[in-house]
PDB file of N, CA and C in Angstrom:
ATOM      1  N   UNK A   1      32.216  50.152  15.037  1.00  0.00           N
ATOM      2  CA  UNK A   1      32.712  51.206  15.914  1.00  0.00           C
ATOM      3  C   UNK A   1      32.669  52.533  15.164  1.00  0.00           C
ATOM      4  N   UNK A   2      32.180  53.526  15.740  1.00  0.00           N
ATOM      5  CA  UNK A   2      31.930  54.990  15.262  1.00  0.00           C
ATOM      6  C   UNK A   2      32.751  55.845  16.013  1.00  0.00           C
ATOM      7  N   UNK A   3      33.927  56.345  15.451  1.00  0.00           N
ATOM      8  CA  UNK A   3      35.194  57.367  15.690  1.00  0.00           C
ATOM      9  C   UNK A   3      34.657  58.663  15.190  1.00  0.00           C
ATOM     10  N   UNK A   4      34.407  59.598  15.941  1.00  0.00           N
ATOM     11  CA  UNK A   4      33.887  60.688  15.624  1.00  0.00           C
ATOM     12  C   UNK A   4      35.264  61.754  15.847  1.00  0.00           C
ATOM     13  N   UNK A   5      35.478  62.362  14.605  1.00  0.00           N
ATOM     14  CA  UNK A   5      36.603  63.300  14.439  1.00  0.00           C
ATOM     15  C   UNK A   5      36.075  64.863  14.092  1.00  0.00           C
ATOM     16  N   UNK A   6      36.567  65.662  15.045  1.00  0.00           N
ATOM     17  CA  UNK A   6      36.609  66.978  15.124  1.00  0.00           C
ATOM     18  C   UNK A   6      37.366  67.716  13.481  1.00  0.00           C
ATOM     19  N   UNK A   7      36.093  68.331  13.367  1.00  0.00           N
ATOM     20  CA  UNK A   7      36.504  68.924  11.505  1.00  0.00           C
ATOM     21  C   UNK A   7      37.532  70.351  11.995  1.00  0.00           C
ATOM     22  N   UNK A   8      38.434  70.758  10.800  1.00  0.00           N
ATOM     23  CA  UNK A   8      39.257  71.304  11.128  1.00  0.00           C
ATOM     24  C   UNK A   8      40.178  71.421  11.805  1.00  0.00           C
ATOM     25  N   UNK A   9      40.345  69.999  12.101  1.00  0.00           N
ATOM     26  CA  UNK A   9      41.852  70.233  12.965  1.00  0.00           C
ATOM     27  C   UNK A   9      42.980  70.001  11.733  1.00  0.00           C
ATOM     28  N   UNK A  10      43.838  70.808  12.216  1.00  0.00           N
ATOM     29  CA  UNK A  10      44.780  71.194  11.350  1.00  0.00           C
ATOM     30  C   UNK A  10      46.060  69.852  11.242  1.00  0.00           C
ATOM     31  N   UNK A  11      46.071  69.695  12.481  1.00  0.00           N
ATOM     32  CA  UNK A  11      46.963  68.216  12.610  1.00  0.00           C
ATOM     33  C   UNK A  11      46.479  66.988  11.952  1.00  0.00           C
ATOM     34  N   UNK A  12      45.018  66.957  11.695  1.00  0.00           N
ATOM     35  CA  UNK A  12      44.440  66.408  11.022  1.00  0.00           C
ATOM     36  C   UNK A  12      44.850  66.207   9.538  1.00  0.00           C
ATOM     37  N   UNK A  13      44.597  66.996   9.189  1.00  0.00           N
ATOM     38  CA  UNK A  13      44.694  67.731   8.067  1.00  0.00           C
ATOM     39  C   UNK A  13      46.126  67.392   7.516  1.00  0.00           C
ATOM     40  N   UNK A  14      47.077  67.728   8.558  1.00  0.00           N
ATOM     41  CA  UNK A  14      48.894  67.547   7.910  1.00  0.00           C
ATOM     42  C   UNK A  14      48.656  65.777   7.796  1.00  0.00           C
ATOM     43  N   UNK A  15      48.301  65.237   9.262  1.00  0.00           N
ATOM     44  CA  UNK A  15      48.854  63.848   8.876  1.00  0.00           C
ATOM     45  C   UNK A  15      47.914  63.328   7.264  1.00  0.00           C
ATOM     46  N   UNK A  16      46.829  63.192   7.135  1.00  0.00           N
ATOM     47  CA  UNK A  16      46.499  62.984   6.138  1.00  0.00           C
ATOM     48  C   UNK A  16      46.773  63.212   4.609  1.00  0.00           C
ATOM     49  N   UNK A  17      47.653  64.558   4.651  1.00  0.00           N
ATOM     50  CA  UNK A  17      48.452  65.005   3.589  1.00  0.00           C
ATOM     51  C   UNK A  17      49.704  64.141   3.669  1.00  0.00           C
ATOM     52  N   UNK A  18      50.194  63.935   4.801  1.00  0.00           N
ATOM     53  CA  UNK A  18      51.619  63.231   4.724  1.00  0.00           C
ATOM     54  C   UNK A  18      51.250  61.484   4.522  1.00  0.00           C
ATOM     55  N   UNK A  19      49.913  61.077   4.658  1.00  0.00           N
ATOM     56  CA  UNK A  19      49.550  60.175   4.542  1.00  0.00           C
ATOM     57  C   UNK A  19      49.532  59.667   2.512  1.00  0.00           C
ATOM     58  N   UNK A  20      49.310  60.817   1.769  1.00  0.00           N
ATOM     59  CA  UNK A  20      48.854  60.618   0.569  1.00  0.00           C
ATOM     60  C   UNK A  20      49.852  60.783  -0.356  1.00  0.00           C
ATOM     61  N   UNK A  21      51.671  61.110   0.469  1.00  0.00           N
ATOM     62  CA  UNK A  21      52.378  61.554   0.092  1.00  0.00           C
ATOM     63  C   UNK A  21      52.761  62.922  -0.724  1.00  0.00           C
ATOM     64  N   UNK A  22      51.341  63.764  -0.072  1.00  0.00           N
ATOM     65  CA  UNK A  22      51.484  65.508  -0.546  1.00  0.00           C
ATOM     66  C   UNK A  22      52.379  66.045   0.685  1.00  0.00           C
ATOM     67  N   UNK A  23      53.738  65.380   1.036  1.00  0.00           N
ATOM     68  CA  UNK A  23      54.393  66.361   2.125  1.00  0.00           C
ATOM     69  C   UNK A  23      54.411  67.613   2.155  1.00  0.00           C
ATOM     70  N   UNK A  24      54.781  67.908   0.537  1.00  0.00           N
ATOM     71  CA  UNK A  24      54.745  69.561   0.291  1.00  0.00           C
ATOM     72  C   UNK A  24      53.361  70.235   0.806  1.00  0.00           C
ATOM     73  N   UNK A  25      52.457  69.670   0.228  1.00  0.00           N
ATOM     74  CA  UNK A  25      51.692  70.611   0.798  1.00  0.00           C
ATOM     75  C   UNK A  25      51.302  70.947   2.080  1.00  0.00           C
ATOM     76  N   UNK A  26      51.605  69.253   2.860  1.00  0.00           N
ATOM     77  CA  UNK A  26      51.594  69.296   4.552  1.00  0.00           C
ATOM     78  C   UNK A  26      52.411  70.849   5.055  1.00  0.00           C
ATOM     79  N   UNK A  27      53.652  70.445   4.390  1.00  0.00           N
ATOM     80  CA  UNK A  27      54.880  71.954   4.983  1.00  0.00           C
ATOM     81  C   UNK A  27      54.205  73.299   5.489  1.00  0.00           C
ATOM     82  N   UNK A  28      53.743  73.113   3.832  1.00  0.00           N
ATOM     83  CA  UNK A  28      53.019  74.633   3.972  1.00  0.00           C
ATOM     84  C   UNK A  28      52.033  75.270   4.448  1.00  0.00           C
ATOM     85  N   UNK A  29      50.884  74.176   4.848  1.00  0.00           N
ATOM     86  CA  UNK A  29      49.770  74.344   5.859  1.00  0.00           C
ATOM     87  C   UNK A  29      50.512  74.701   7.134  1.00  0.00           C
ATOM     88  N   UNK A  30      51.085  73.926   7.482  1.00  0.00           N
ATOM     89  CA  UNK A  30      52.353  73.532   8.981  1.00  0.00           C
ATOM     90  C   UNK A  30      52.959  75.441   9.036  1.00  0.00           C
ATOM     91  N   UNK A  31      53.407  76.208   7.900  1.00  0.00           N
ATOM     92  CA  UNK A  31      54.197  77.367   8.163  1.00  0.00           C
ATOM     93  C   UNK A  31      52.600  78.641   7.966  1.00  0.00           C
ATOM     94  N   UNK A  32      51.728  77.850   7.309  1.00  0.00           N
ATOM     95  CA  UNK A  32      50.725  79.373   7.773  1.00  0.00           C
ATOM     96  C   UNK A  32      50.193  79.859   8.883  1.00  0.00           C
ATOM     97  N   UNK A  33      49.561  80.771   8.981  1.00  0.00           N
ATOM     98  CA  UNK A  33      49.396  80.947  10.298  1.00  0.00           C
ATOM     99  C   UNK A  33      47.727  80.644  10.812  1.00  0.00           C
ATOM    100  N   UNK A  34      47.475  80.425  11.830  1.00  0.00           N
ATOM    101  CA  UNK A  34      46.525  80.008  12.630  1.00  0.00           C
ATOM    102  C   UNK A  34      45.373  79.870  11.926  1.00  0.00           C
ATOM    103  N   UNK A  35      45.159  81.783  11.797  1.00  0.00           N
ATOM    104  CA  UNK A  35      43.718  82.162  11.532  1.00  0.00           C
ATOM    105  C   UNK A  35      43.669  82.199   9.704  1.00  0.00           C
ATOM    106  N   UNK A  36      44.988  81.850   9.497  1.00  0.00           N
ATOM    107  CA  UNK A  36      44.579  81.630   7.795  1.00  0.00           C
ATOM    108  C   UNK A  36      44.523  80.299   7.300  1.00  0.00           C
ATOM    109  N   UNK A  37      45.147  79.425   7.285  1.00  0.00           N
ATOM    110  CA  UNK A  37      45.627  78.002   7.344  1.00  0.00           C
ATOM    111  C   UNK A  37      44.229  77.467   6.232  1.00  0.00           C
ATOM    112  N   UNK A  38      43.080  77.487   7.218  1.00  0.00           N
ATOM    113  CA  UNK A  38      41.717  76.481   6.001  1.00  0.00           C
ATOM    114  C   UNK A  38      41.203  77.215   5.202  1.00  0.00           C
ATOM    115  N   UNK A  39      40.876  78.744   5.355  1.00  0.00           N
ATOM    116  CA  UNK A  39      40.553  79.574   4.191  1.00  0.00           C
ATOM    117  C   UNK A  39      41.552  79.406   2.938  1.00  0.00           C
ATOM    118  N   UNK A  40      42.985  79.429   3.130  1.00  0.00           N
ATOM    119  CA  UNK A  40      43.755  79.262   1.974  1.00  0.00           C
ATOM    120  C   UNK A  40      44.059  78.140   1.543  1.00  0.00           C
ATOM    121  N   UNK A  41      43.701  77.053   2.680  1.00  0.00           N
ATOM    122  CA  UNK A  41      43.702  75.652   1.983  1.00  0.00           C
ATOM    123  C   UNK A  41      42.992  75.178   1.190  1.00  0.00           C
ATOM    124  N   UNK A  42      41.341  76.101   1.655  1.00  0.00           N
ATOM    125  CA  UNK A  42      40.430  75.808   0.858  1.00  0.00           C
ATOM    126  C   UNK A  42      40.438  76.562  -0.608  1.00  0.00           C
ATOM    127  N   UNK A  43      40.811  77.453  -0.543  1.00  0.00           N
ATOM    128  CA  UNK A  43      40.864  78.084  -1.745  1.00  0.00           C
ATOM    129  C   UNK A  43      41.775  77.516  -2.947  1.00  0.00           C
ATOM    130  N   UNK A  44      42.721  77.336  -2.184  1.00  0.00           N
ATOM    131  CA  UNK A  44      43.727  76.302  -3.217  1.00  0.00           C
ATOM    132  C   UNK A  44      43.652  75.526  -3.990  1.00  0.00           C
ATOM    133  N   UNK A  45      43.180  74.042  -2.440  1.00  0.00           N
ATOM    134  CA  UNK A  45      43.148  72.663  -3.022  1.00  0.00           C
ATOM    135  C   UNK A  45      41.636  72.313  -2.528  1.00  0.00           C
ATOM    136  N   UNK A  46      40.540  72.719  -2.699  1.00  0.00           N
ATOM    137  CA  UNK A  46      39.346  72.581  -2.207  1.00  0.00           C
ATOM    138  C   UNK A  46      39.096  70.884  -2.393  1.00  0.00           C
ATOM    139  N   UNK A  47      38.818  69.871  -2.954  1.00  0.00           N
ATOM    140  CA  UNK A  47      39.405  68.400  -3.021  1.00  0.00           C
ATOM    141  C   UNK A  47      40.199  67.906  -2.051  1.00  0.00           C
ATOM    142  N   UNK A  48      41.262  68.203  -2.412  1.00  0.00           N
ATOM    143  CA  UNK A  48      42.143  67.658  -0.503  1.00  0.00           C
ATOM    144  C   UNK A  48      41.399  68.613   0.147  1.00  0.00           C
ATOM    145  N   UNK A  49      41.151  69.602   0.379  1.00  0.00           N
ATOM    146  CA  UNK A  49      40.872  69.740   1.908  1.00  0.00           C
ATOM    147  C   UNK A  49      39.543  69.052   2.235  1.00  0.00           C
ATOM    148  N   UNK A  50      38.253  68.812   1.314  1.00  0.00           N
ATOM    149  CA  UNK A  50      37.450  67.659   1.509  1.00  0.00           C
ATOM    150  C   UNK A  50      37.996  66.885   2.088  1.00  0.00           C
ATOM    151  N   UNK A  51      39.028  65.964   1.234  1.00  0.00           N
ATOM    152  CA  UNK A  51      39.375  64.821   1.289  1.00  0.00           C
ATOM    153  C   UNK A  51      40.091  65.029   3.426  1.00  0.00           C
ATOM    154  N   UNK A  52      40.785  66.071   3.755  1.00  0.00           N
ATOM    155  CA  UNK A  52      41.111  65.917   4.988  1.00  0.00           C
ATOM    156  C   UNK A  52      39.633  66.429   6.213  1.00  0.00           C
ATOM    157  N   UNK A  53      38.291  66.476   5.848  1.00  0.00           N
ATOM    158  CA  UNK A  53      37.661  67.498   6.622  1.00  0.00           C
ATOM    159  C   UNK A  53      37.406  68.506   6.650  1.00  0.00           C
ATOM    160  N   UNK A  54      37.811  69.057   6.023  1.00  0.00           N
ATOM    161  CA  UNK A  54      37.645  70.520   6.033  1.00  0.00           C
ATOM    162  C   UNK A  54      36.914  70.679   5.117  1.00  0.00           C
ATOM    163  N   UNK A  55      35.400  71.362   5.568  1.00  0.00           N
ATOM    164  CA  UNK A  55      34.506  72.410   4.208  1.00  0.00           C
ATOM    165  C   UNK A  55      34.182  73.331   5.053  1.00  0.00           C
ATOM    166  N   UNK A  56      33.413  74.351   3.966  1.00  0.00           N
ATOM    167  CA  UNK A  56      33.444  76.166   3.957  1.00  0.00           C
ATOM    168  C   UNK A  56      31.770  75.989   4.455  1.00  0.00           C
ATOM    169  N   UNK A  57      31.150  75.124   4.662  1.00  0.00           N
ATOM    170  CA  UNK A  57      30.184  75.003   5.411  1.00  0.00           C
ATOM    171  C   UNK A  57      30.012  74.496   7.052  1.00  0.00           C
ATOM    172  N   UNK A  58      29.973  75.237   7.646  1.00  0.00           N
ATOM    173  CA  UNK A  58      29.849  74.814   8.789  1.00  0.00           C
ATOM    174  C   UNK A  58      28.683  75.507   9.843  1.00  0.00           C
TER     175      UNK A  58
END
């Protein structure tokens, strides 16, 4: 079976952090705002945000 998941979703993104036990960092994705959220995620933790979907190529 092939589950095809939409990159950048942000909910994505939290549960999988809360999945790996990085709550903290879930929080803080959760309090940025919209249009900043994957640019600063990526800049951060570029690895987790792989690891959740998210790359700077699209």
């Amino acid at each position: 079976m092939l589950v095809l998941m939409e990159k950048k979703d942000r909910a994505h993104a939290i549960a999988v952090l809360d999945q790996m036990g990085l709550n903290q960092i879930a929080d803080w994705i959760k309090a940025l705002p919209d249009h900043k959220w994957e640019r600063m995620f990526l800049s951060r933790w570029p690895t987790l945000a792989k690891k959740c979907g998210i790359s700077e190529t699209e």
